[in-house]
C-alpha atoms as a PDB file:
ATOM      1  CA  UNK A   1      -0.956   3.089 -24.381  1.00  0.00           C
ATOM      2  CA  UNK A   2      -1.084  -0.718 -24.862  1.00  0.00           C
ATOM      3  CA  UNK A   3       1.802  -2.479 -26.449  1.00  0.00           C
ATOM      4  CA  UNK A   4       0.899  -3.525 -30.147  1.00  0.00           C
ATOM      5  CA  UNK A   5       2.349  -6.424 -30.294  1.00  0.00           C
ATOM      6  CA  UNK A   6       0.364  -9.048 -28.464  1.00  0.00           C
ATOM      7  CA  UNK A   7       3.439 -11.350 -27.696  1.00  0.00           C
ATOM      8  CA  UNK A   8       4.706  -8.759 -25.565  1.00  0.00           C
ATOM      9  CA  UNK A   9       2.019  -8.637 -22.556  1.00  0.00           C
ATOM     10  CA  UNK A  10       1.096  -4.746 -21.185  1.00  0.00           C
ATOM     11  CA  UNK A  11      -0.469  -3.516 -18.366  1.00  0.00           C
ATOM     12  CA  UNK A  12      -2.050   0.264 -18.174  1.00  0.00           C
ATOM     13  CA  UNK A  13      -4.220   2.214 -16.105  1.00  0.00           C
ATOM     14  CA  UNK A  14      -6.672   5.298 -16.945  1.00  0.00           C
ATOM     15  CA  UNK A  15      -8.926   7.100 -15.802  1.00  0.00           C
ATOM     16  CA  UNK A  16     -12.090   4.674 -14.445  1.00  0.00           C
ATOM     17  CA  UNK A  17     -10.597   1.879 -16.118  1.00  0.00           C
ATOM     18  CA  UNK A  18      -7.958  -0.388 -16.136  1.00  0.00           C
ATOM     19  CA  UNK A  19      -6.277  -2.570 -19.517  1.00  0.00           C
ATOM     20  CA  UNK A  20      -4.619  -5.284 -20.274  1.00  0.00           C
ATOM     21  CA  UNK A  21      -2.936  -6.914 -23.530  1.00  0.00           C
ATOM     22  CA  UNK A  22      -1.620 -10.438 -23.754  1.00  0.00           C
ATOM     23  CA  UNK A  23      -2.488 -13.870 -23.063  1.00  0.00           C
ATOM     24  CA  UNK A  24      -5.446 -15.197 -20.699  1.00  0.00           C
ATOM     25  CA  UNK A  25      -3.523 -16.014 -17.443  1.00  0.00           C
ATOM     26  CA  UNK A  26      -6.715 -15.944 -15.275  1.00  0.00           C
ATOM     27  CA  UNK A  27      -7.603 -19.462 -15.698  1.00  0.00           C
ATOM     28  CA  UNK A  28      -9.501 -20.172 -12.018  1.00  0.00           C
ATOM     29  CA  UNK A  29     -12.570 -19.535 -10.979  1.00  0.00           C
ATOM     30  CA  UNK A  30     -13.165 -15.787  -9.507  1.00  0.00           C
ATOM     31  CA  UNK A  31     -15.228 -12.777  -9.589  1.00  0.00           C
ATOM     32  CA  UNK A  32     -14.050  -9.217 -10.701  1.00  0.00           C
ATOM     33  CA  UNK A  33     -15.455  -6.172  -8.447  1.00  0.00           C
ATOM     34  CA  UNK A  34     -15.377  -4.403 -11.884  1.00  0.00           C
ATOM     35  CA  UNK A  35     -17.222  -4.781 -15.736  1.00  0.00           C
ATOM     36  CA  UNK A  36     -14.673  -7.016 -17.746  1.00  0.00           C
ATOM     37  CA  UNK A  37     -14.824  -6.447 -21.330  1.00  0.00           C
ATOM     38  CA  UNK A  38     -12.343  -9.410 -22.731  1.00  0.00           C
ATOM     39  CA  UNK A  39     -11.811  -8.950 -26.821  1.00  0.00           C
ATOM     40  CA  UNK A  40      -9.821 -11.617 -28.555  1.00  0.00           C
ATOM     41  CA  UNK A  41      -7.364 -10.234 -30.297  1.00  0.00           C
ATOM     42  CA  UNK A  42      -7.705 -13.360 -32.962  1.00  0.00           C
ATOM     43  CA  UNK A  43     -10.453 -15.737 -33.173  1.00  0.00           C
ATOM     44  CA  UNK A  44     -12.669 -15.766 -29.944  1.00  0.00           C
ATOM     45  CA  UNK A  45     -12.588 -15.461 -26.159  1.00  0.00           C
ATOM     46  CA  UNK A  46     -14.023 -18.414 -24.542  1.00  0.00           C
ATOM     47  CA  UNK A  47     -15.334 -17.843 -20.530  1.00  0.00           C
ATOM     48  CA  UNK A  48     -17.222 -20.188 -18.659  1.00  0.00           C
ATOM     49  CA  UNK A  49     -19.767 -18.965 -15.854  1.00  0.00           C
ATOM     50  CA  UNK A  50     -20.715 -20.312 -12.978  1.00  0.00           C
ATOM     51  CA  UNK A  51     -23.356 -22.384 -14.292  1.00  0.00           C
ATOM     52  CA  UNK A  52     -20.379 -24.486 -16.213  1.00  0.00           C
ATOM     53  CA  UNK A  53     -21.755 -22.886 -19.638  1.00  0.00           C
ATOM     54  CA  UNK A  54     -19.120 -21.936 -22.171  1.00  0.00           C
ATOM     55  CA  UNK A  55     -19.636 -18.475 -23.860  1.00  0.00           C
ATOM     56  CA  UNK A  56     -17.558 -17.570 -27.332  1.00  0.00           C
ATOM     57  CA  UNK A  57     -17.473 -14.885 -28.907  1.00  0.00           C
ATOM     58  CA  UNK A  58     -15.532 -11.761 -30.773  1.00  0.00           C
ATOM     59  CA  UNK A  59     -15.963  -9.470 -26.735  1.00  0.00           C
ATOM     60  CA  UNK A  60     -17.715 -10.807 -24.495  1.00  0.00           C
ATOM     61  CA  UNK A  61     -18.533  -8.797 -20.910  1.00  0.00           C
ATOM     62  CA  UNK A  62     -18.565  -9.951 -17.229  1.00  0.00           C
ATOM     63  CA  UNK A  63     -20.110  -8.094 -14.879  1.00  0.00           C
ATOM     64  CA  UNK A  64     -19.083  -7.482 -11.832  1.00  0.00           C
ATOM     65  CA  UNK A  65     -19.342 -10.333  -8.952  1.00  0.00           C
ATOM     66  CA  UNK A  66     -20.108 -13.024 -11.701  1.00  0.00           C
ATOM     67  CA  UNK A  67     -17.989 -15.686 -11.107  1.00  0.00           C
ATOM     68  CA  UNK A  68     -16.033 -17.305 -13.844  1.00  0.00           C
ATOM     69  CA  UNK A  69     -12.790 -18.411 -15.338  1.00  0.00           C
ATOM     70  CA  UNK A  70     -10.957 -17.885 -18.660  1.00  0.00           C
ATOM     71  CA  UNK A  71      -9.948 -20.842 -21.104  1.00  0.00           C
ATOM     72  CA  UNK A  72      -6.185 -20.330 -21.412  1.00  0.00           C
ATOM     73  CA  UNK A  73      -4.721 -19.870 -25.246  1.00  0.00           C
ATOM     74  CA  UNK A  74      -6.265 -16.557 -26.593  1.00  0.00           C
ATOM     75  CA  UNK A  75      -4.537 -13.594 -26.657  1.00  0.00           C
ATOM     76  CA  UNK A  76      -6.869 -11.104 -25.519  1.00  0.00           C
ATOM     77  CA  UNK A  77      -7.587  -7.089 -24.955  1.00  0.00           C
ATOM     78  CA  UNK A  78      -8.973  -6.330 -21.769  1.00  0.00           C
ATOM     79  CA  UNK A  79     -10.312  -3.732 -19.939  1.00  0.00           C
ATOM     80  CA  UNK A  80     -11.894  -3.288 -16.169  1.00  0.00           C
ATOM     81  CA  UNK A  81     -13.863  -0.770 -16.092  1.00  0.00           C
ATOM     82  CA  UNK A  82     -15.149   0.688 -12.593  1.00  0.00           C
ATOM     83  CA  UNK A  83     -18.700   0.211 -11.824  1.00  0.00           C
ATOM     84  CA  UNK A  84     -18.984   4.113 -11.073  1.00  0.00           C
ATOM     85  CA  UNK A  85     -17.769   5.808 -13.923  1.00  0.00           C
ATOM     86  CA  UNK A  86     -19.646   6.581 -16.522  1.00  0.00           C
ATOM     87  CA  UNK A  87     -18.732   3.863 -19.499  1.00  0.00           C
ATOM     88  CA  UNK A  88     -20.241   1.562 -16.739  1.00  0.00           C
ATOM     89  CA  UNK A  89     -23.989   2.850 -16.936  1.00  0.00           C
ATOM     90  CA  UNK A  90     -23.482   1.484 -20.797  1.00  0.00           C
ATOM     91  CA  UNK A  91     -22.474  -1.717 -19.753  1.00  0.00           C
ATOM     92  CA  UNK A  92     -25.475  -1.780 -17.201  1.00  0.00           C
ATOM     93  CA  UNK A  93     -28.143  -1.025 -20.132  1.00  0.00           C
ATOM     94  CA  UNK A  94     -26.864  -3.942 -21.855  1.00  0.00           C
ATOM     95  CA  UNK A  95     -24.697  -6.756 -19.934  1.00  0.00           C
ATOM     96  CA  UNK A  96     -25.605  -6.272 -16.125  1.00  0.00           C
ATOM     97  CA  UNK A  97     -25.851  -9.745 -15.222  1.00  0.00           C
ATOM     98  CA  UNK A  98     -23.719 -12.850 -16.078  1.00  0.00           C
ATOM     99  CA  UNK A  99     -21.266 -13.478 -19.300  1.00  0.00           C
ATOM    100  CA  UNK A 100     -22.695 -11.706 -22.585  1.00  0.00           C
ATOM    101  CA  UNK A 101     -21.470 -11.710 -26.150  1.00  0.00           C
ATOM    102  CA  UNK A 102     -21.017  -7.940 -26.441  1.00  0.00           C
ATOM    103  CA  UNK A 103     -20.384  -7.184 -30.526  1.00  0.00           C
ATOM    104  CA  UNK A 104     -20.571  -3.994 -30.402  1.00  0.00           C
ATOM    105  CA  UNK A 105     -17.448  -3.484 -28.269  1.00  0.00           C
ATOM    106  CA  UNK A 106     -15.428  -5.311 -30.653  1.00  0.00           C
ATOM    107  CA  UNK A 107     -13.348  -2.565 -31.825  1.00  0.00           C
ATOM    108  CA  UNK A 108     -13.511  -0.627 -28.132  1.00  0.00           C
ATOM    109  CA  UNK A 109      -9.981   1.184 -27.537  1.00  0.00           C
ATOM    110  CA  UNK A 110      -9.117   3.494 -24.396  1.00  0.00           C
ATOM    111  CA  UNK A 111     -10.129   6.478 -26.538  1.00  0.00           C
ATOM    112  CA  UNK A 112     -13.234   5.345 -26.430  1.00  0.00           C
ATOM    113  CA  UNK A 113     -13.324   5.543 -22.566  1.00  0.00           C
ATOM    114  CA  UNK A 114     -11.487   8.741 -21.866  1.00  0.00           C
ATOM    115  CA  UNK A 115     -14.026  10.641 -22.432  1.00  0.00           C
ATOM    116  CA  UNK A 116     -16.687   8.057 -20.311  1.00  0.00           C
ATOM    117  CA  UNK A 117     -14.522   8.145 -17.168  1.00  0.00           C
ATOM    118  CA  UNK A 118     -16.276  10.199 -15.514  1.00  0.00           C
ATOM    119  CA  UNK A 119     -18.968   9.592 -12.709  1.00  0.00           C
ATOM    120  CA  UNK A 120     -21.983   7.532 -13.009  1.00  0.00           C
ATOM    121  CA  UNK A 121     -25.389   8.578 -13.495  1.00  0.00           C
ATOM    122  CA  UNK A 122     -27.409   6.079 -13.198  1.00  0.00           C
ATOM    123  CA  UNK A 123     -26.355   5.255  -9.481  1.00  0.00           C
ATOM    124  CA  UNK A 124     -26.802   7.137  -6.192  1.00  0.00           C
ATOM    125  CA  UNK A 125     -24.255   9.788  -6.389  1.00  0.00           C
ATOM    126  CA  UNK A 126     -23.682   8.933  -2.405  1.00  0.00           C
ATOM    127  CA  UNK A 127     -22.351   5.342  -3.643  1.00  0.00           C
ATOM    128  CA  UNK A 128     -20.567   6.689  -6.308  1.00  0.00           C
ATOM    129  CA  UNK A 129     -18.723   8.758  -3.777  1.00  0.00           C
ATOM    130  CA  UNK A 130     -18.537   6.252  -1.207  1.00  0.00           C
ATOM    131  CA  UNK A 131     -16.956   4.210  -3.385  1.00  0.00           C
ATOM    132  CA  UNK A 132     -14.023   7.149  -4.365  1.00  0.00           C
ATOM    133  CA  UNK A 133     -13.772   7.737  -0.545  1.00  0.00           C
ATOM    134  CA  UNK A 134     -13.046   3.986   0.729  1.00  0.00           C
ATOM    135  CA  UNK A 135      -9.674   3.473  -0.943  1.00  0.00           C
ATOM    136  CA  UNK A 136      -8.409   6.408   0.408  1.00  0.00           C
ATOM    137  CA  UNK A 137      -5.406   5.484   3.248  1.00  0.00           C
ATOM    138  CA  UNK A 138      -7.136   5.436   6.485  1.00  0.00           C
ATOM    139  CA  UNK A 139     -10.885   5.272   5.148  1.00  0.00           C
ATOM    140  CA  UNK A 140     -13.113   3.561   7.970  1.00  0.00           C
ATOM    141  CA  UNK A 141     -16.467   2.426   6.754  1.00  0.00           C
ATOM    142  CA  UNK A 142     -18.093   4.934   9.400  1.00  0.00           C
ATOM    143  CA  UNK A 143     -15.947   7.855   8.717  1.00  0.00           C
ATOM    144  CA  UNK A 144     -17.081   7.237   4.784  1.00  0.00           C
ATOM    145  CA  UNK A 145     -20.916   6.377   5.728  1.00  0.00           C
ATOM    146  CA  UNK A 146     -20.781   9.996   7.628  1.00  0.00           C
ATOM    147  CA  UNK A 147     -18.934  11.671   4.959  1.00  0.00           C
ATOM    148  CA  UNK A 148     -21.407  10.740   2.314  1.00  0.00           C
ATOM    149  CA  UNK A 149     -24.544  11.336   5.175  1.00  0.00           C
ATOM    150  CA  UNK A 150     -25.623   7.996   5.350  1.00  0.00           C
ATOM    151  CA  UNK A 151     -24.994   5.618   8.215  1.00  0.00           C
ATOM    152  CA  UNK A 152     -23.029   2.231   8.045  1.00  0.00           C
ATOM    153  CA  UNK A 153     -25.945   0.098   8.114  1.00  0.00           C
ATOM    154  CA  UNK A 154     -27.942   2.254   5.184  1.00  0.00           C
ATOM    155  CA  UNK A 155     -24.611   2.690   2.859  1.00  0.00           C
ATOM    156  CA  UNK A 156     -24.138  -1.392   2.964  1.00  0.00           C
ATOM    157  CA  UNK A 157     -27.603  -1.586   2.192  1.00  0.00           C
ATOM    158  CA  UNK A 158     -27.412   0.904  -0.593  1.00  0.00           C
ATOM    159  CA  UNK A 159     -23.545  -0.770  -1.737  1.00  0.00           C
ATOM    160  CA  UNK A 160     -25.075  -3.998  -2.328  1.00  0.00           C
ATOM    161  CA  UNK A 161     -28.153  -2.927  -3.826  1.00  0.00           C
ATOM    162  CA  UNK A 162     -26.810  -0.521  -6.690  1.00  0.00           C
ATOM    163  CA  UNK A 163     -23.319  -2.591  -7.196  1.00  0.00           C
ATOM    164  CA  UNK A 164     -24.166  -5.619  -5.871  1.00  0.00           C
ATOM    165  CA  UNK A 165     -21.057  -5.742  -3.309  1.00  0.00           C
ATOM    166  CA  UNK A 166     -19.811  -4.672  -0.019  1.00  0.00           C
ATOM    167  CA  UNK A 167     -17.741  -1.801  -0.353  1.00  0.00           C
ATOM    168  CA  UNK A 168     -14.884  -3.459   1.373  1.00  0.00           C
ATOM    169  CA  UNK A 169     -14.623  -5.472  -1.609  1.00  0.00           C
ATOM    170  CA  UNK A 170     -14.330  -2.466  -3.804  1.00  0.00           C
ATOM    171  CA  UNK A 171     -11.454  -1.509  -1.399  1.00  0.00           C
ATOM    172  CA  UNK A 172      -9.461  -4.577  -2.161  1.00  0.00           C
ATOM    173  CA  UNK A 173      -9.989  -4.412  -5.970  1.00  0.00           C
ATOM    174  CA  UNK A 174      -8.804  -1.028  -5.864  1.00  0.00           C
ATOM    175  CA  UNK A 175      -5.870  -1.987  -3.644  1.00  0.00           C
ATOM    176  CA  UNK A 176      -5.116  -5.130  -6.090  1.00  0.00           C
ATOM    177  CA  UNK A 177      -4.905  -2.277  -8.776  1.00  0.00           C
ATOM    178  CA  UNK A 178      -2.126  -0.477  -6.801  1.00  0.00           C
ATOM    179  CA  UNK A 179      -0.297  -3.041  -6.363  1.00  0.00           C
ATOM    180  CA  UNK A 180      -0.209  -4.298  -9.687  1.00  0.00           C
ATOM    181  CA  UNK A 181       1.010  -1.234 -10.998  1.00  0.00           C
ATOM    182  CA  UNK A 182       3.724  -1.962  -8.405  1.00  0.00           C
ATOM    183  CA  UNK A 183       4.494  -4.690  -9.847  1.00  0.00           C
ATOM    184  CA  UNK A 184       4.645  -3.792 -12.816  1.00  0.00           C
ATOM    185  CA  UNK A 185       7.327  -0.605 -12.763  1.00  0.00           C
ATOM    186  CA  UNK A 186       9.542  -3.620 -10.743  1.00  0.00           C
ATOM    187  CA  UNK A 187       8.835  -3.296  -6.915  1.00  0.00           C
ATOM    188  CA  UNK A 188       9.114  -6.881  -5.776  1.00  0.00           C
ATOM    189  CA  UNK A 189       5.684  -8.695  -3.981  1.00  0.00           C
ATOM    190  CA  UNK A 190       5.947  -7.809  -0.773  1.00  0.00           C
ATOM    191  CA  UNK A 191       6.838  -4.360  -1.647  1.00  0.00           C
ATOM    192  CA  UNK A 192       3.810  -4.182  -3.896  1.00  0.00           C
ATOM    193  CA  UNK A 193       1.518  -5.943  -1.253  1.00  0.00           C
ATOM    194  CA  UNK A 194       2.549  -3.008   1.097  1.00  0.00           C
ATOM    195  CA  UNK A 195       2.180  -0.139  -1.525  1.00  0.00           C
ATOM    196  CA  UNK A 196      -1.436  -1.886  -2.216  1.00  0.00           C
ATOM    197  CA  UNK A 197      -2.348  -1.478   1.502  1.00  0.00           C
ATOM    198  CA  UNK A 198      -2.238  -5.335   2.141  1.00  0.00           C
ATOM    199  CA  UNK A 199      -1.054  -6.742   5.615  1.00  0.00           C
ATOM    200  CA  UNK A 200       1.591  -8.870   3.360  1.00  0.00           C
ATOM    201  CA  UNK A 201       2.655 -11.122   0.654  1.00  0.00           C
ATOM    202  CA  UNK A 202      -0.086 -13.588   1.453  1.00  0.00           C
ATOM    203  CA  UNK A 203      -2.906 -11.079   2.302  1.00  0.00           C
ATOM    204  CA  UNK A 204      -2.304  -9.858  -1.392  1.00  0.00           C
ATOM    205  CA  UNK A 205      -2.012 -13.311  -2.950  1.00  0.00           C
ATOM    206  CA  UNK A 206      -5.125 -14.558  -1.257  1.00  0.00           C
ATOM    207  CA  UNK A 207      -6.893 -11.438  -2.549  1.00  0.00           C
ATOM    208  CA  UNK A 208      -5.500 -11.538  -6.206  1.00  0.00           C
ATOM    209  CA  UNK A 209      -6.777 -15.113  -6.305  1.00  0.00           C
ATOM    210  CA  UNK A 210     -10.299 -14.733  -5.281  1.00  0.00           C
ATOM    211  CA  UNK A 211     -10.448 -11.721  -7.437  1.00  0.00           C
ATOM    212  CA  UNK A 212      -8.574 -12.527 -10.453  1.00  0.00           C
ATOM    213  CA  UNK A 213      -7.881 -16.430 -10.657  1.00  0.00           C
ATOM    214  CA  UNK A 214      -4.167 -16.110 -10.062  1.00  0.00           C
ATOM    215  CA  UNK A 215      -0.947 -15.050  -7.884  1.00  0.00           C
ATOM    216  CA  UNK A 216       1.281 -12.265  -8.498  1.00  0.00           C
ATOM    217  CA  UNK A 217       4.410 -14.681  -9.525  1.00  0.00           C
ATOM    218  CA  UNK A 218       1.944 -16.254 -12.315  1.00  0.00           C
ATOM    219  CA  UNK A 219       0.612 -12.376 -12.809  1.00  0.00           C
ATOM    220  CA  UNK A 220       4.578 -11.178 -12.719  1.00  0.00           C
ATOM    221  CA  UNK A 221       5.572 -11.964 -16.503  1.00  0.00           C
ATOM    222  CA  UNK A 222       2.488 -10.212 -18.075  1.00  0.00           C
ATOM    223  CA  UNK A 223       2.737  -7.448 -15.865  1.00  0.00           C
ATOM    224  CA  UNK A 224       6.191  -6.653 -16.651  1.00  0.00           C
ATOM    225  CA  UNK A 225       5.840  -7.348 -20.402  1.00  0.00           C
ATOM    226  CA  UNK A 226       8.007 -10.546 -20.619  1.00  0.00           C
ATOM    227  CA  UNK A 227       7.634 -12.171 -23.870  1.00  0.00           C
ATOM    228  CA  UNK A 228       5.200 -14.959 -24.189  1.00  0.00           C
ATOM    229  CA  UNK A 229       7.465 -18.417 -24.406  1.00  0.00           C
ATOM    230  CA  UNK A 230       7.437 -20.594 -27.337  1.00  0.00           C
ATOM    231  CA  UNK A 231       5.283 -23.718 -26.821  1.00  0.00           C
END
């Protein structure tokens, strides 16, 4: 459950999805390996794409691989959801490519995604389990290619076609996740780097910046629910 009060920045994790309440902290330019649904909690959330066009709007959705970065000053609600589960094939219908005003989701709560969490339909259930299988400690792309009955050059193929990514990339999203939550129940950066599966501090901070516009000290406050400073 997500902390009411939007002052007080929160961090949770469910099934196919990840949330987040607070400010917008991820003010450079990235790309997310999973839908972002960003609601303002007042007002509007402004994002501006890669194309230097600013979108406003009530929710607006990124998909995933779009590059973009936040304006900073809106306290926002918002969720990552995984490009296999379920809630994603929704998103795909609608707001598969780019920033998109997405109305409809205005009011969207984690209830509303328990019950979407599970796998996707719409894509090749061998990338949908590839996908479950590569975060796993130890996954090799060939073991995973094999376990799924594909082989490496075929399931990259297939990865970038359906989800328009390698599935390395995937990895490190998932491993960002992990060590975020890390972070947030108070294991220091390194610590959380290892827990993630990164090589180190840096490995993790290079990672966290490419994929969400910041570094785990600038990440640290929200994660652990610091109150938001007076300016």
């Amino acid at each position: 459950m997500l902390d009411a009060d939007a002052s007080v920045p929160s961090f949770a994790v469910g099934a196919g999805y990840a949330a987040y309440r607070g400010p917008a902290i991820d003010v450079a330019a990235h790309r997310h390996a999973a839908f972002q649904v960003a609601i303002a909690v007042h007002g509007a959330v402004a994002i501006v794409d890669a194309a230097g066009i600013c979108h406003r709007g009530a929710a607006l959705v990124v998909a995933p691989m779009a590059r973009h970065r936040m304006l900073e000053g809106t306290d926002l609600l918002t969720f990552f959801v995984d490009p296999h589960c379920a809630f994603a094939d929704r998103l795909r219908e609608r707001h598969g490519d780019g920033v998109t005003a997405a109305p409809e989701l205005r009011d969207l709560t984690t209830t509303d995604l328990g019950p979407a969490a599970g796998p996707s339909r719409a894509l090749d259930p061998r990338i949908v389990a590839a996908m479950d299988a590569v975060s796993a400690p130890g996954a090799t792309m060939p073991g995973v290619a094999a376990r799924v009955g594909l082989s490496p050059q075929r399931l990259r193929a297939l990865a970038r076609k359906q989800v328009g990514m390698p599935l390395l990339r995937w990895r490190a999203w998932v491993r960002l996740r992990v060590a975020a939550e890390a972070l947030r129940d108070g294991r220091s950066i390194a610590d959380a780097a290892i827990t993630g599966g990164f090589a180190d501090q840096a490995h993790l901070t290079r990672w966290m910046r490419e994929m969400m516009g910041l570094t785990p000290t600038v990440a640290l406050p929200a994660l652990r629910g610091q109150p938001r400073r007076a300016t």
